[in-house]
C-alpha atoms as a PDB file:
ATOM      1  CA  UNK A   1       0.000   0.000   0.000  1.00  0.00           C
ATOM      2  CA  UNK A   2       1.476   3.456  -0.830  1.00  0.00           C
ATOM      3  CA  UNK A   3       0.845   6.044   1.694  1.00  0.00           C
ATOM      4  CA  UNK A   4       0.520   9.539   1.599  1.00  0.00           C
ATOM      5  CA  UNK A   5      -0.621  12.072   3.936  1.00  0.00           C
ATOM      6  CA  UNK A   6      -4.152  14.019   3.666  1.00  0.00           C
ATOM      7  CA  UNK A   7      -3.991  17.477   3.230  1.00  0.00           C
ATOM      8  CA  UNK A   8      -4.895  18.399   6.350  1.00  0.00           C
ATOM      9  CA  UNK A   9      -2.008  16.144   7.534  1.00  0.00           C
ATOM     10  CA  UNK A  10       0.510  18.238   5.476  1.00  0.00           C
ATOM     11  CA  UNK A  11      -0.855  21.282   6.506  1.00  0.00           C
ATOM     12  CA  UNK A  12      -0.256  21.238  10.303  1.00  0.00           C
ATOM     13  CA  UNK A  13       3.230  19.168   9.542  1.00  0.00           C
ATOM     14  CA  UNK A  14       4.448  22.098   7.829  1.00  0.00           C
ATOM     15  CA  UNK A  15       2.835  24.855  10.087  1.00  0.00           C
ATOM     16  CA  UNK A  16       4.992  22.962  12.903  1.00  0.00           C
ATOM     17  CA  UNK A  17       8.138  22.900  10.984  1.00  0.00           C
ATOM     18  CA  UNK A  18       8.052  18.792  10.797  1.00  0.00           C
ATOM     19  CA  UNK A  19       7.184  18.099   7.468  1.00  0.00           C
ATOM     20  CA  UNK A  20      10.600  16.244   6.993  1.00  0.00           C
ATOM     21  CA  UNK A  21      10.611  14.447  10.285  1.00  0.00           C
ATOM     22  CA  UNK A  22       6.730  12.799   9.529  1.00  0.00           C
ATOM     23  CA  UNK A  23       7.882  11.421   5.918  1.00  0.00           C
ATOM     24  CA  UNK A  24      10.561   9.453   7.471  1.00  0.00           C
ATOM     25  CA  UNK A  25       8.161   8.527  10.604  1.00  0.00           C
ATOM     26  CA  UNK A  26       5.208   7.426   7.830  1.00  0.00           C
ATOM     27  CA  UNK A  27       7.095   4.214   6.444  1.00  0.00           C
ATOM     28  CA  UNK A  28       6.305   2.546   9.772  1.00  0.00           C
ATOM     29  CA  UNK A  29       2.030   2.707   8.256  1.00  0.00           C
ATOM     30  CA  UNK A  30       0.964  -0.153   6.602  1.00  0.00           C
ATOM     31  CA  UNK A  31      -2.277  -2.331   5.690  1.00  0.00           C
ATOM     32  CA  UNK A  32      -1.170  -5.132   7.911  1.00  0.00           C
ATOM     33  CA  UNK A  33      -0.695  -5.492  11.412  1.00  0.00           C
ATOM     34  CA  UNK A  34       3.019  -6.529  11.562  1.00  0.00           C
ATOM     35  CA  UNK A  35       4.156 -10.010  12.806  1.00  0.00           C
ATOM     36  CA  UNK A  36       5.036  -9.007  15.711  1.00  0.00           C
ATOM     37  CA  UNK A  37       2.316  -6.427  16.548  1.00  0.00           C
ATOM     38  CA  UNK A  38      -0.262  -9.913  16.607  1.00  0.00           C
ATOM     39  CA  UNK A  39       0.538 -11.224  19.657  1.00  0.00           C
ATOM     40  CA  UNK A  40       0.896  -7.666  21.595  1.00  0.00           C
ATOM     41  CA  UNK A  41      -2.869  -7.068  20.525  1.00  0.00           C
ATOM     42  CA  UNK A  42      -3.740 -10.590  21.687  1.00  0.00           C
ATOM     43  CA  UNK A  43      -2.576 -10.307  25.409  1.00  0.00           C
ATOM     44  CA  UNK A  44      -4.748  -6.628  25.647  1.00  0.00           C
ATOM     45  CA  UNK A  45      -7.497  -6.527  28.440  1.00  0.00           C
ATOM     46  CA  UNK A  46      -8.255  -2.841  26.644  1.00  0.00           C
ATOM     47  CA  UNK A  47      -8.738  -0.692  23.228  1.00  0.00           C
ATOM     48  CA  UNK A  48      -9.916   2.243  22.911  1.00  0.00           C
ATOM     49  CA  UNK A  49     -12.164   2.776  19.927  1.00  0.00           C
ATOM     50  CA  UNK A  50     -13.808   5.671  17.452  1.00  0.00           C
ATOM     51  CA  UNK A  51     -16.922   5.651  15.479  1.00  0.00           C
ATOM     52  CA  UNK A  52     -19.242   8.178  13.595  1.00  0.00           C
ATOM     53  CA  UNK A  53     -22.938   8.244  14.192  1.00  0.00           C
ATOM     54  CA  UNK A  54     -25.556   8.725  11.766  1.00  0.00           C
ATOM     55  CA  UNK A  55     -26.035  12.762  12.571  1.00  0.00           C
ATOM     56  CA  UNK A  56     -22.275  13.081  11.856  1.00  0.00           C
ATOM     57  CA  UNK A  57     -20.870  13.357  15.903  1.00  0.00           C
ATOM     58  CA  UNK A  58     -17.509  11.144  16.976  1.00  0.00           C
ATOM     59  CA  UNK A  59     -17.705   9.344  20.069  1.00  0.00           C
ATOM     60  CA  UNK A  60     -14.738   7.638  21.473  1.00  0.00           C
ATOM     61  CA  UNK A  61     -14.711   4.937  24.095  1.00  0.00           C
ATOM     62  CA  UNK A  62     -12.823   1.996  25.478  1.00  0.00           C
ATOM     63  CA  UNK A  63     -13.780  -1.823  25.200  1.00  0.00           C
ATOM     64  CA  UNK A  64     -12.041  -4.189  27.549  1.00  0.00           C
ATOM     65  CA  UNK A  65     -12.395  -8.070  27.824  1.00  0.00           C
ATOM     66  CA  UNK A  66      -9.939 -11.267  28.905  1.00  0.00           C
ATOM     67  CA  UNK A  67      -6.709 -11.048  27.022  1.00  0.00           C
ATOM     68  CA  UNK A  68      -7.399 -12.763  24.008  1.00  0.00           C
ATOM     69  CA  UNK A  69     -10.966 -10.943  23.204  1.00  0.00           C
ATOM     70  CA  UNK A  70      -8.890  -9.301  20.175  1.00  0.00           C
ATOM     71  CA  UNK A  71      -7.239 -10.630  17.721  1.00  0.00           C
ATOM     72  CA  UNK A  72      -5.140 -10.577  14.619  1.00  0.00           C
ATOM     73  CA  UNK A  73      -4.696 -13.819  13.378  1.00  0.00           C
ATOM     74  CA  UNK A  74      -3.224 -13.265   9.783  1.00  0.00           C
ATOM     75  CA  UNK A  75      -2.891  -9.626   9.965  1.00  0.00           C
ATOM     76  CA  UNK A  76      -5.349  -8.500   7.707  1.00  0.00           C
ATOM     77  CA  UNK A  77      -7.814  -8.159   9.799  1.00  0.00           C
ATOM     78  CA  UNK A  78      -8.980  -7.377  13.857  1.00  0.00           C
ATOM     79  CA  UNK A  79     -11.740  -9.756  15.440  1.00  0.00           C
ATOM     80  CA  UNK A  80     -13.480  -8.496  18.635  1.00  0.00           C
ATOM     81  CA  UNK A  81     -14.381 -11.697  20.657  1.00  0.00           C
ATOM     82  CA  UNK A  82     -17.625  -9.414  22.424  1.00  0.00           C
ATOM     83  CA  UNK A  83     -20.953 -11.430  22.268  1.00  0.00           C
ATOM     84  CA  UNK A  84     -23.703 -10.101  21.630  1.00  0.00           C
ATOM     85  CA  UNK A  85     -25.027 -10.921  24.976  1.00  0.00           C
ATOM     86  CA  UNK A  86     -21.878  -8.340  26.607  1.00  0.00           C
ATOM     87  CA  UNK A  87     -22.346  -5.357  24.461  1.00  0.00           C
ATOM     88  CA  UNK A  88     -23.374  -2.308  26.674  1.00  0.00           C
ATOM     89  CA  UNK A  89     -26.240  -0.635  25.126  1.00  0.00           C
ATOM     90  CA  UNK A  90     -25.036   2.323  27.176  1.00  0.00           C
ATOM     91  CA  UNK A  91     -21.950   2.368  25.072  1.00  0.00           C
ATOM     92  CA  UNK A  92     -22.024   5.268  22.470  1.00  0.00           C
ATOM     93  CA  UNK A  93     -19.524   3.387  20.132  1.00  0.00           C
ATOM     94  CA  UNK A  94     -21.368  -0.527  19.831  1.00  0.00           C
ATOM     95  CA  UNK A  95     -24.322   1.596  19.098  1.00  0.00           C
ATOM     96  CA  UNK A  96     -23.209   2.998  15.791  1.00  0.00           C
ATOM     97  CA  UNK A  97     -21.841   0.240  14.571  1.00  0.00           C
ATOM     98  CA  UNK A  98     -22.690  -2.253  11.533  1.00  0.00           C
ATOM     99  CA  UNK A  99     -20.887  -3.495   7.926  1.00  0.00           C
ATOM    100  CA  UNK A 100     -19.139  -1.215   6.531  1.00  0.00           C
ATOM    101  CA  UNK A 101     -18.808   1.559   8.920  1.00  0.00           C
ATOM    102  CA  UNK A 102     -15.820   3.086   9.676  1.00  0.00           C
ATOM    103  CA  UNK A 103     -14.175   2.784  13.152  1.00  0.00           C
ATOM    104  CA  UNK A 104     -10.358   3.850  14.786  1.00  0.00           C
ATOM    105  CA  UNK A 105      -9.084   1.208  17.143  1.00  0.00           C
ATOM    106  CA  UNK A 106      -5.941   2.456  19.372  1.00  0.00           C
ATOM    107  CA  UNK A 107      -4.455  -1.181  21.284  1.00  0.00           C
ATOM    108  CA  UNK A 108      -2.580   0.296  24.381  1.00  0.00           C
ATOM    109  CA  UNK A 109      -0.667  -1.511  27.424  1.00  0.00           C
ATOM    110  CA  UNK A 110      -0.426   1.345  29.792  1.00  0.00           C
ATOM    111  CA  UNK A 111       1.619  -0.992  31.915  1.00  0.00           C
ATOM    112  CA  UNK A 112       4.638  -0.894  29.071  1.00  0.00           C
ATOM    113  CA  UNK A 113       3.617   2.437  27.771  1.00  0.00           C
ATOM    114  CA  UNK A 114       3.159   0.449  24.640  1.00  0.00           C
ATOM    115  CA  UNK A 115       0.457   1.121  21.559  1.00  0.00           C
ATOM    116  CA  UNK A 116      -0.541   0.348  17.737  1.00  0.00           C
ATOM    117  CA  UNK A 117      -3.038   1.843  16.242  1.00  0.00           C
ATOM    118  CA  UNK A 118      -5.486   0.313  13.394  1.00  0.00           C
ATOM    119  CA  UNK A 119      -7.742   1.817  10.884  1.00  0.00           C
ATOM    120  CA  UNK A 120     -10.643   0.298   8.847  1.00  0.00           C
ATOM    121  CA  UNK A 121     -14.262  -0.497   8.626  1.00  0.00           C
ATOM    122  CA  UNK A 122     -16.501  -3.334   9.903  1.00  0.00           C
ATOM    123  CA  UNK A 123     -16.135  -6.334   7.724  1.00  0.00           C
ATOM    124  CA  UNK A 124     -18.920  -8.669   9.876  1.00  0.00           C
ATOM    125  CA  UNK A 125     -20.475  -7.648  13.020  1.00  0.00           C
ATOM    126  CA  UNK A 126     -21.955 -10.886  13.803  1.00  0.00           C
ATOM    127  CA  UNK A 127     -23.583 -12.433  17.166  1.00  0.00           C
ATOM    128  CA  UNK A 128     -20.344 -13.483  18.895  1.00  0.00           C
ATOM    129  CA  UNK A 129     -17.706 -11.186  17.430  1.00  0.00           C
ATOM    130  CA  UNK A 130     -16.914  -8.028  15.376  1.00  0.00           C
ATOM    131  CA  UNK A 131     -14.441  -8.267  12.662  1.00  0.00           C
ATOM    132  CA  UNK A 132     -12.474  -4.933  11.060  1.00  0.00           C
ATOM    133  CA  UNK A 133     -11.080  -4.679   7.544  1.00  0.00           C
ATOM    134  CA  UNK A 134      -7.718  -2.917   8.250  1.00  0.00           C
ATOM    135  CA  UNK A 135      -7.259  -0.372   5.694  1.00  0.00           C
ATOM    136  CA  UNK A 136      -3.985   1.107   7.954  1.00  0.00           C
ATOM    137  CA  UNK A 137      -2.043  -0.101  10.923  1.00  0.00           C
ATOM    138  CA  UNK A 138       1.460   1.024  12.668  1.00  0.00           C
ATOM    139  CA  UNK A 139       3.189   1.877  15.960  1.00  0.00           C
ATOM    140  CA  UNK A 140       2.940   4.517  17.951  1.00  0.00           C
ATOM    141  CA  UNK A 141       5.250   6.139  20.210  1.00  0.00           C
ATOM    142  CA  UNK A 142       5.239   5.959  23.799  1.00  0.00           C
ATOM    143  CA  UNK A 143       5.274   8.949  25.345  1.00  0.00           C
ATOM    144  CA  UNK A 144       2.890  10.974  27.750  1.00  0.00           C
ATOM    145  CA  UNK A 145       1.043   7.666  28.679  1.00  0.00           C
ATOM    146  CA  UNK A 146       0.598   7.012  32.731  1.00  0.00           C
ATOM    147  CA  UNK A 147       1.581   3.473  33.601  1.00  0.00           C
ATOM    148  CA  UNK A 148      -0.987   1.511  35.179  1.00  0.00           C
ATOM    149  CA  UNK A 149      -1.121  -1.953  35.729  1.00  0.00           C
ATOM    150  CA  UNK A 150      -4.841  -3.923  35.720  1.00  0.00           C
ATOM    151  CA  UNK A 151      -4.425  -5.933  38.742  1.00  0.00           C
ATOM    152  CA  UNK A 152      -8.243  -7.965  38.633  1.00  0.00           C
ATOM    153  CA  UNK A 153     -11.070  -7.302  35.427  1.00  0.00           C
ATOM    154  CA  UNK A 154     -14.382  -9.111  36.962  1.00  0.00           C
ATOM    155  CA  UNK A 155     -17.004 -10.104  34.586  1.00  0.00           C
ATOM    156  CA  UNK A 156     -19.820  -8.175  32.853  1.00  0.00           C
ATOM    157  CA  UNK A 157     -22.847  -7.803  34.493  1.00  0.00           C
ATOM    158  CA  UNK A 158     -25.402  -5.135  34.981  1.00  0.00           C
ATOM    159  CA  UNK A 159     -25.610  -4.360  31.681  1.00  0.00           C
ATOM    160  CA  UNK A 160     -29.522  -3.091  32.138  1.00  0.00           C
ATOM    161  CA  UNK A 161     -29.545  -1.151  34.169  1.00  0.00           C
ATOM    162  CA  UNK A 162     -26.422   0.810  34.374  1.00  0.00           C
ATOM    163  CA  UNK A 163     -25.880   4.000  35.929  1.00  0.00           C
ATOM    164  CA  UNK A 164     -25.725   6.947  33.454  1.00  0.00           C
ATOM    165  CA  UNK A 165     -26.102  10.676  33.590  1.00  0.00           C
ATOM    166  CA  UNK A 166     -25.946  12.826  30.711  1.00  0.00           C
ATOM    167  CA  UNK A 167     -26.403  16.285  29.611  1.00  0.00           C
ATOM    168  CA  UNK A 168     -25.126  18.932  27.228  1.00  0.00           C
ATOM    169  CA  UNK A 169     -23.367  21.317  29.936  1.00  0.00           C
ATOM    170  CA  UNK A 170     -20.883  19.316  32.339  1.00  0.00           C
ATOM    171  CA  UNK A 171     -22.557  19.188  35.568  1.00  0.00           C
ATOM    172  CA  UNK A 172     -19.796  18.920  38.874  1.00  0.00           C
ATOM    173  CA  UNK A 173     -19.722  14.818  39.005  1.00  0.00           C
ATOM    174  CA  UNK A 174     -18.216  15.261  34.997  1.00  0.00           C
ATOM    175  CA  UNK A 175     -16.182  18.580  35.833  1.00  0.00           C
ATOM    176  CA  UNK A 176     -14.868  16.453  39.068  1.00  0.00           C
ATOM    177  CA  UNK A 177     -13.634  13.368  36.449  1.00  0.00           C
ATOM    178  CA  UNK A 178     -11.767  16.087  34.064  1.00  0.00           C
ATOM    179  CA  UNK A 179     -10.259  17.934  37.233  1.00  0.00           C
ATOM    180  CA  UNK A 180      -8.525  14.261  38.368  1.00  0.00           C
ATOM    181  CA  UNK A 181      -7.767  12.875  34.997  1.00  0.00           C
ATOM    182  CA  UNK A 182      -4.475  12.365  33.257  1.00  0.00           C
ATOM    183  CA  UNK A 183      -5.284  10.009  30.494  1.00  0.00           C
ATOM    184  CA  UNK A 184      -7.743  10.808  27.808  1.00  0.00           C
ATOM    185  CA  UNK A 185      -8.758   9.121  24.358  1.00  0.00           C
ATOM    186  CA  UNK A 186      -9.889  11.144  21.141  1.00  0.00           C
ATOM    187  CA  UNK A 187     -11.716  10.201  18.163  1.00  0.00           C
ATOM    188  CA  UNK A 188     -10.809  12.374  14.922  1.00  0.00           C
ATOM    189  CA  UNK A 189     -11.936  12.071  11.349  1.00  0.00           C
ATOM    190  CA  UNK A 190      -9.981  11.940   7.862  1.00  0.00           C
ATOM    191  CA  UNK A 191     -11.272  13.347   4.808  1.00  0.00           C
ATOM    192  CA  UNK A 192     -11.757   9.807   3.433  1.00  0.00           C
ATOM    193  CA  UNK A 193     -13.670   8.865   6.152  1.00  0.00           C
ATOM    194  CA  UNK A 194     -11.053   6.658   8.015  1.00  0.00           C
ATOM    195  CA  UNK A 195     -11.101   7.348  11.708  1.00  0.00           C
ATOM    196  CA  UNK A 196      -8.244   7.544  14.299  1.00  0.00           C
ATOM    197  CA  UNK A 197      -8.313   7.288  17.617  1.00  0.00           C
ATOM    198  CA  UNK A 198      -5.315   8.762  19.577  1.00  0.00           C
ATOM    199  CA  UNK A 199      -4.234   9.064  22.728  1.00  0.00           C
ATOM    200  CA  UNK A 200      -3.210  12.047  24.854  1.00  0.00           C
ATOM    201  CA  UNK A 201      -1.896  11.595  28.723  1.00  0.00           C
ATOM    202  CA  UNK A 202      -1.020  14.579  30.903  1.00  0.00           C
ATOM    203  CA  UNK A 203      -0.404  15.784  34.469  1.00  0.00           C
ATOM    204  CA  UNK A 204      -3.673  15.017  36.436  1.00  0.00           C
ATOM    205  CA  UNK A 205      -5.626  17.942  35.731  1.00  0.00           C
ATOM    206  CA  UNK A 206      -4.054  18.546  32.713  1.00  0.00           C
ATOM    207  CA  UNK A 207      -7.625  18.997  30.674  1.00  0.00           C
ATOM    208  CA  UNK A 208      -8.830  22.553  31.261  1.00  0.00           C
ATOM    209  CA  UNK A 209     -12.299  23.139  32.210  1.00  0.00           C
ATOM    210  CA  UNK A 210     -12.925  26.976  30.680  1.00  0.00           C
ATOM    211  CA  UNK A 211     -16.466  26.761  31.120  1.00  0.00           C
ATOM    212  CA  UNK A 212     -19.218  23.764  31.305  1.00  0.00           C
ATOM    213  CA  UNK A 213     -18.819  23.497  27.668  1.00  0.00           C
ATOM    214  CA  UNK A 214     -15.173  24.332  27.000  1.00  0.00           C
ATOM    215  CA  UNK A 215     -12.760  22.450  27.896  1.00  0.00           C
ATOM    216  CA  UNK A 216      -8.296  23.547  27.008  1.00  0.00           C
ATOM    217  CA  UNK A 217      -6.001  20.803  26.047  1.00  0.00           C
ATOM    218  CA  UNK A 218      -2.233  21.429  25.787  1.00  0.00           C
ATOM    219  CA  UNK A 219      -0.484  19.913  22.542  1.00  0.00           C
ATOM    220  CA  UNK A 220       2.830  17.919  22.940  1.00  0.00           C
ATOM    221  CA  UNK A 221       4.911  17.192  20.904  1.00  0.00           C
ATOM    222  CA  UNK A 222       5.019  13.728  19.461  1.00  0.00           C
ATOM    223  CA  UNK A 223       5.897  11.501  16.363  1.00  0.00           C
ATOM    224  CA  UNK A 224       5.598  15.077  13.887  1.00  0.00           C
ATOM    225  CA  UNK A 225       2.975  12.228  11.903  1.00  0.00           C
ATOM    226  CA  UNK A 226      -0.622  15.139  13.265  1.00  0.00           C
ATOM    227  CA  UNK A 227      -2.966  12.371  11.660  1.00  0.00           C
ATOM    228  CA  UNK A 228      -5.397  14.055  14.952  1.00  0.00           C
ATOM    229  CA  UNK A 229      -4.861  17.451  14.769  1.00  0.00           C
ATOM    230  CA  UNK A 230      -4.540  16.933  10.734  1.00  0.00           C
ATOM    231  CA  UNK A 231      -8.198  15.504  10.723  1.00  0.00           C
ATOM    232  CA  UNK A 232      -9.202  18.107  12.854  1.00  0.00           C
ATOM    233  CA  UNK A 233      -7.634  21.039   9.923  1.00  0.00           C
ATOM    234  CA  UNK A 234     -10.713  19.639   8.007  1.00  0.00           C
ATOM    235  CA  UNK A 235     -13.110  18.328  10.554  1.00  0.00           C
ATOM    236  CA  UNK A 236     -13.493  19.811  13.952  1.00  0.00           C
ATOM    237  CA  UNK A 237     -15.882  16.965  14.701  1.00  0.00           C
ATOM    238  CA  UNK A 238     -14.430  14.935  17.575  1.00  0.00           C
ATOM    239  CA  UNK A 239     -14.845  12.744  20.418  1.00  0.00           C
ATOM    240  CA  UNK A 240     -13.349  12.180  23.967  1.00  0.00           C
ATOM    241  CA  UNK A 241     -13.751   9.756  26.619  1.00  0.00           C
ATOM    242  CA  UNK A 242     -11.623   9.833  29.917  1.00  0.00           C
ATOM    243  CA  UNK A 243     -11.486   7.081  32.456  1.00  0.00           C
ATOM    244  CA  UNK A 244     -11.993   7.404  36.101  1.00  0.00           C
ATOM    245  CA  UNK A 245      -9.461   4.473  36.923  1.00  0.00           C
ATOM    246  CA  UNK A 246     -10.866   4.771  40.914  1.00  0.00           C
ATOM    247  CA  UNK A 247     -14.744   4.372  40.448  1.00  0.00           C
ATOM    248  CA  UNK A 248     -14.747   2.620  37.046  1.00  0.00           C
ATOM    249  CA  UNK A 249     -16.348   5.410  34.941  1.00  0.00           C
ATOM    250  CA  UNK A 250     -15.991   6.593  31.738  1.00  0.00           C
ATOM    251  CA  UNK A 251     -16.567   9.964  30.845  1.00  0.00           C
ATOM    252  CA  UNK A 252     -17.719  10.512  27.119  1.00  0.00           C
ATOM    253  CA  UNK A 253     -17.898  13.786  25.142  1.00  0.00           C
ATOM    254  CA  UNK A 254     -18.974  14.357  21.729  1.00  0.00           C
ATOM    255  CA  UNK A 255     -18.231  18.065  19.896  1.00  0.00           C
ATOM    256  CA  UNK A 256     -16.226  20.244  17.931  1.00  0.00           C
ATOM    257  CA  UNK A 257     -12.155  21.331  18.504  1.00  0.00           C
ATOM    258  CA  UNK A 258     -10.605  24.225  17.239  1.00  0.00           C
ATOM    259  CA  UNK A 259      -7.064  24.145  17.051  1.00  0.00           C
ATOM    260  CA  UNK A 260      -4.801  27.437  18.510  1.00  0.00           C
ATOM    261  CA  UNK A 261      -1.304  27.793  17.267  1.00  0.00           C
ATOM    262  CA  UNK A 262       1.740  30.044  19.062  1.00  0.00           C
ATOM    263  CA  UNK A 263      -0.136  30.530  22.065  1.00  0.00           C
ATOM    264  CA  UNK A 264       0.859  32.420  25.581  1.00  0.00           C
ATOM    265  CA  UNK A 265       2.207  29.786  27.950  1.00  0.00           C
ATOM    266  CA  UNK A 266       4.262  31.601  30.637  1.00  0.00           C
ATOM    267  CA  UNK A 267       3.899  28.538  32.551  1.00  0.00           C
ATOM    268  CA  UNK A 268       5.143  25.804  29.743  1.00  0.00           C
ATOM    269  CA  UNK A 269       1.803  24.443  29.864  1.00  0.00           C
ATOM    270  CA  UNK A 270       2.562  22.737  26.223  1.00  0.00           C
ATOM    271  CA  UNK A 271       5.791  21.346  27.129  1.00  0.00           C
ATOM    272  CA  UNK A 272       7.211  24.485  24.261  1.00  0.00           C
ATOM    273  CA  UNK A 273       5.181  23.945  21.842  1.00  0.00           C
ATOM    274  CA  UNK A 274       2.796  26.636  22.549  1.00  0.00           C
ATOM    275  CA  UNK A 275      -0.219  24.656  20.812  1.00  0.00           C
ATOM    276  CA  UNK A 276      -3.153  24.037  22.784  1.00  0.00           C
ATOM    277  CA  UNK A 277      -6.722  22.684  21.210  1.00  0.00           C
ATOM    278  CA  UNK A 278     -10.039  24.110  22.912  1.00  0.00           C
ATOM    279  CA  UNK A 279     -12.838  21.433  22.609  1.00  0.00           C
ATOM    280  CA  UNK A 280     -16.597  22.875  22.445  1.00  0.00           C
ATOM    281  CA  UNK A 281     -19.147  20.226  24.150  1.00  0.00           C
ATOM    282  CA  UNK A 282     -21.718  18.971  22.221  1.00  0.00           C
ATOM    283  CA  UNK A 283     -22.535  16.817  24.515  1.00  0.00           C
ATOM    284  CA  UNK A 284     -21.640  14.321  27.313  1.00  0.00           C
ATOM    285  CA  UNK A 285     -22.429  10.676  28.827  1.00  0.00           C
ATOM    286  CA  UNK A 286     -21.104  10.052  32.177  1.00  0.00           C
ATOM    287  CA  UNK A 287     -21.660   6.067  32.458  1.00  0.00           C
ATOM    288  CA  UNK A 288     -20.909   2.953  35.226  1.00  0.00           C
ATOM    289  CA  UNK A 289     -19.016   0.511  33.654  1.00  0.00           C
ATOM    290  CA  UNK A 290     -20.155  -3.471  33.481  1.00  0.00           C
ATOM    291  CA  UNK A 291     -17.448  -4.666  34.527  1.00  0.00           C
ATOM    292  CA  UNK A 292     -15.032  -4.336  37.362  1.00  0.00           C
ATOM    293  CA  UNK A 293     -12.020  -3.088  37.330  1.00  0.00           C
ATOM    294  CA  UNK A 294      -8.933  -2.923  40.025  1.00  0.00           C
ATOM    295  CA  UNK A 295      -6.138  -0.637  38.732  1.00  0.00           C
ATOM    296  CA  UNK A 296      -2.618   0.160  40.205  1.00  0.00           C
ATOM    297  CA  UNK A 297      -1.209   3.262  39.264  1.00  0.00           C
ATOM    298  CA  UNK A 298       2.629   2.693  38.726  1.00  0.00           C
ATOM    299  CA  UNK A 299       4.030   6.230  37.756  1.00  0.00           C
ATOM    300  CA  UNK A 300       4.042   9.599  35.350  1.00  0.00           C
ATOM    301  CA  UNK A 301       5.512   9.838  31.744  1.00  0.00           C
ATOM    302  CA  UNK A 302       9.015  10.877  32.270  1.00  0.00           C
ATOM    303  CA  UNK A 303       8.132  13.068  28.909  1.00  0.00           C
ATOM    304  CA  UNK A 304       5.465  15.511  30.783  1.00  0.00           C
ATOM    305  CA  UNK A 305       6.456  18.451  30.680  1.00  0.00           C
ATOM    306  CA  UNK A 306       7.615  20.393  34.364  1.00  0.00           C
ATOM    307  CA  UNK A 307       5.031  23.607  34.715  1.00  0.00           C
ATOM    308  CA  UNK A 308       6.913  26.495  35.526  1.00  0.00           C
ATOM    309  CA  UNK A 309       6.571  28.204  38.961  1.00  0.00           C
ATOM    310  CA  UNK A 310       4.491  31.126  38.554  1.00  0.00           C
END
């Protein structure tokens, strides 16, 4: 397969200066997972995952099983081992699912600070698993991610009735879950309509409530490739979803970005880069997740970036 960037892709690489540095990075992409990638997806308890729903709005969220729930077997394609029978209704990603939609899968250890990222579309979604077509799959690097280590994952239940609040202005129990967290997931859209989802990992606290609907997220720098901010040059439409590790939440968030470029940042909020992106809500899902969870948090990126004293 012969890659080339979208234009929005090229636009931000060369408004950072990293044009060069991203065409060297790009001949890791592929429309394979690697050999070697197979068995890393294999042993994941966790992906995180991006889909478009009919009115046009991203949502991202996170899927977790047993290691083994995913799989690669040949490459070509991913298979989500998720009956039926275990799919949360609640879940704003299941829910806009079916053959031929696009959807961004991100396969992340946060205990090795390890990731690969797939795009493609749903071959099958059938009654005991969900396979993807891979259109394009590669490495990421691992910086800004929190290790954690998933010490116990219990099994699904109470997927009826689950506990959900939702809304269209963050109310204090969703403003409380961006004030704590340091991990967050985003789903962007290319021009084709493949779908990435990313992730971005910060200082706890590091996601900037402005307002109940405006939320201030620094930009790092990272492998120069922009395939999030690139997709958001041509498509503000995004999603985010950040986990409460503690009380097993996720917090979802569906609206627009707007990317802002050589920005004030007396304290070296941006670790230098002096990019930030401000996200407008469109609107949020707060929900309980099925399954339990017991996570151990092991330490910070050594790549965040040290605030300076005011």
């Amino acid at each position: 397969m012969a890659f080339a960037f979208h234009e929005g892709e090229r636009a931000v690489q060369a408004r950072a200066g990293e044009s060069a540095v991203a065409l060297r990075n790009a001949s890791v992409i592929t429309d394979t997972v690697i050999a070697g990638a197979r068995p890393f997806i294999e042993k994941q308890a966790m992906t995180a995952v991006a889909a478009r729903a009919a009115d046009g709005a991203l949502w991202a969220s996170l899927w977790f099983g047993a290691p083994g729930f995913l799989k690669s077997p040949e490459g070509r394609h991913i298979e989500v081992h998720t009956p039926a029978a275990q799919r949360d209704p609640s879940d704003p990603v299941w829910a806009q699912l079916h053959p031929e939609a696009p959807l961004g899968m991100l396969f992340i250890e946060l205990s090795t600070r390890r990731r690969y990222r797939v795009n493609g579309h749903v071959h099958a979604l059938q009654a005991e698993q969900m396979v993807l077509a891979i259109d394009e799959a590669y490495p990421n690097c691992p910086k800004y991610i929190q290790r954690r280590h998933l010490r116990a994952l219990g099994e699904v239940q109470n997927l009826e009735n689950p506990r959900i609040s939702r809304g269209t202005e963050l109310n204090a129990e969703g403003l409380a879950v961006l004030a704590q967290a340091d991990t967050l997931f985003i789903a962007s859209g290319a021009p084709a309509g493949h779908l990435d989802a990313s992730h971005r990992g910060g200082p706890a606290g590091f996601v900037q409530a402005l307002s109940a609907t405006r939320l201030r997220v620094p930009d790092y720098g990272g492998n120069s490739l922009f395939n999030t901010l690139g997709n958001l040059a041509l498509d503000p439409s995004c999603g985010l979803v950040l986990p409460d590790f503690a009380a097993g939440r996720l917090l979802h968030l569906s609206g627009r970005a707007e990317l802002l470029w050589d920005q004030p940042d007396p304290q070296g909020l941006s670790g230098g880069t002096g990019r930030f992106w401000e996200f407008e809500v469109r609107e949020w899902l707060l929900r309980e997740l099925p399954t339990a969870m017991e996570w151990e948090y092991l330490d910070a990126s050594p790549f965040l970036p040290t605030p300076v004293s005011a």
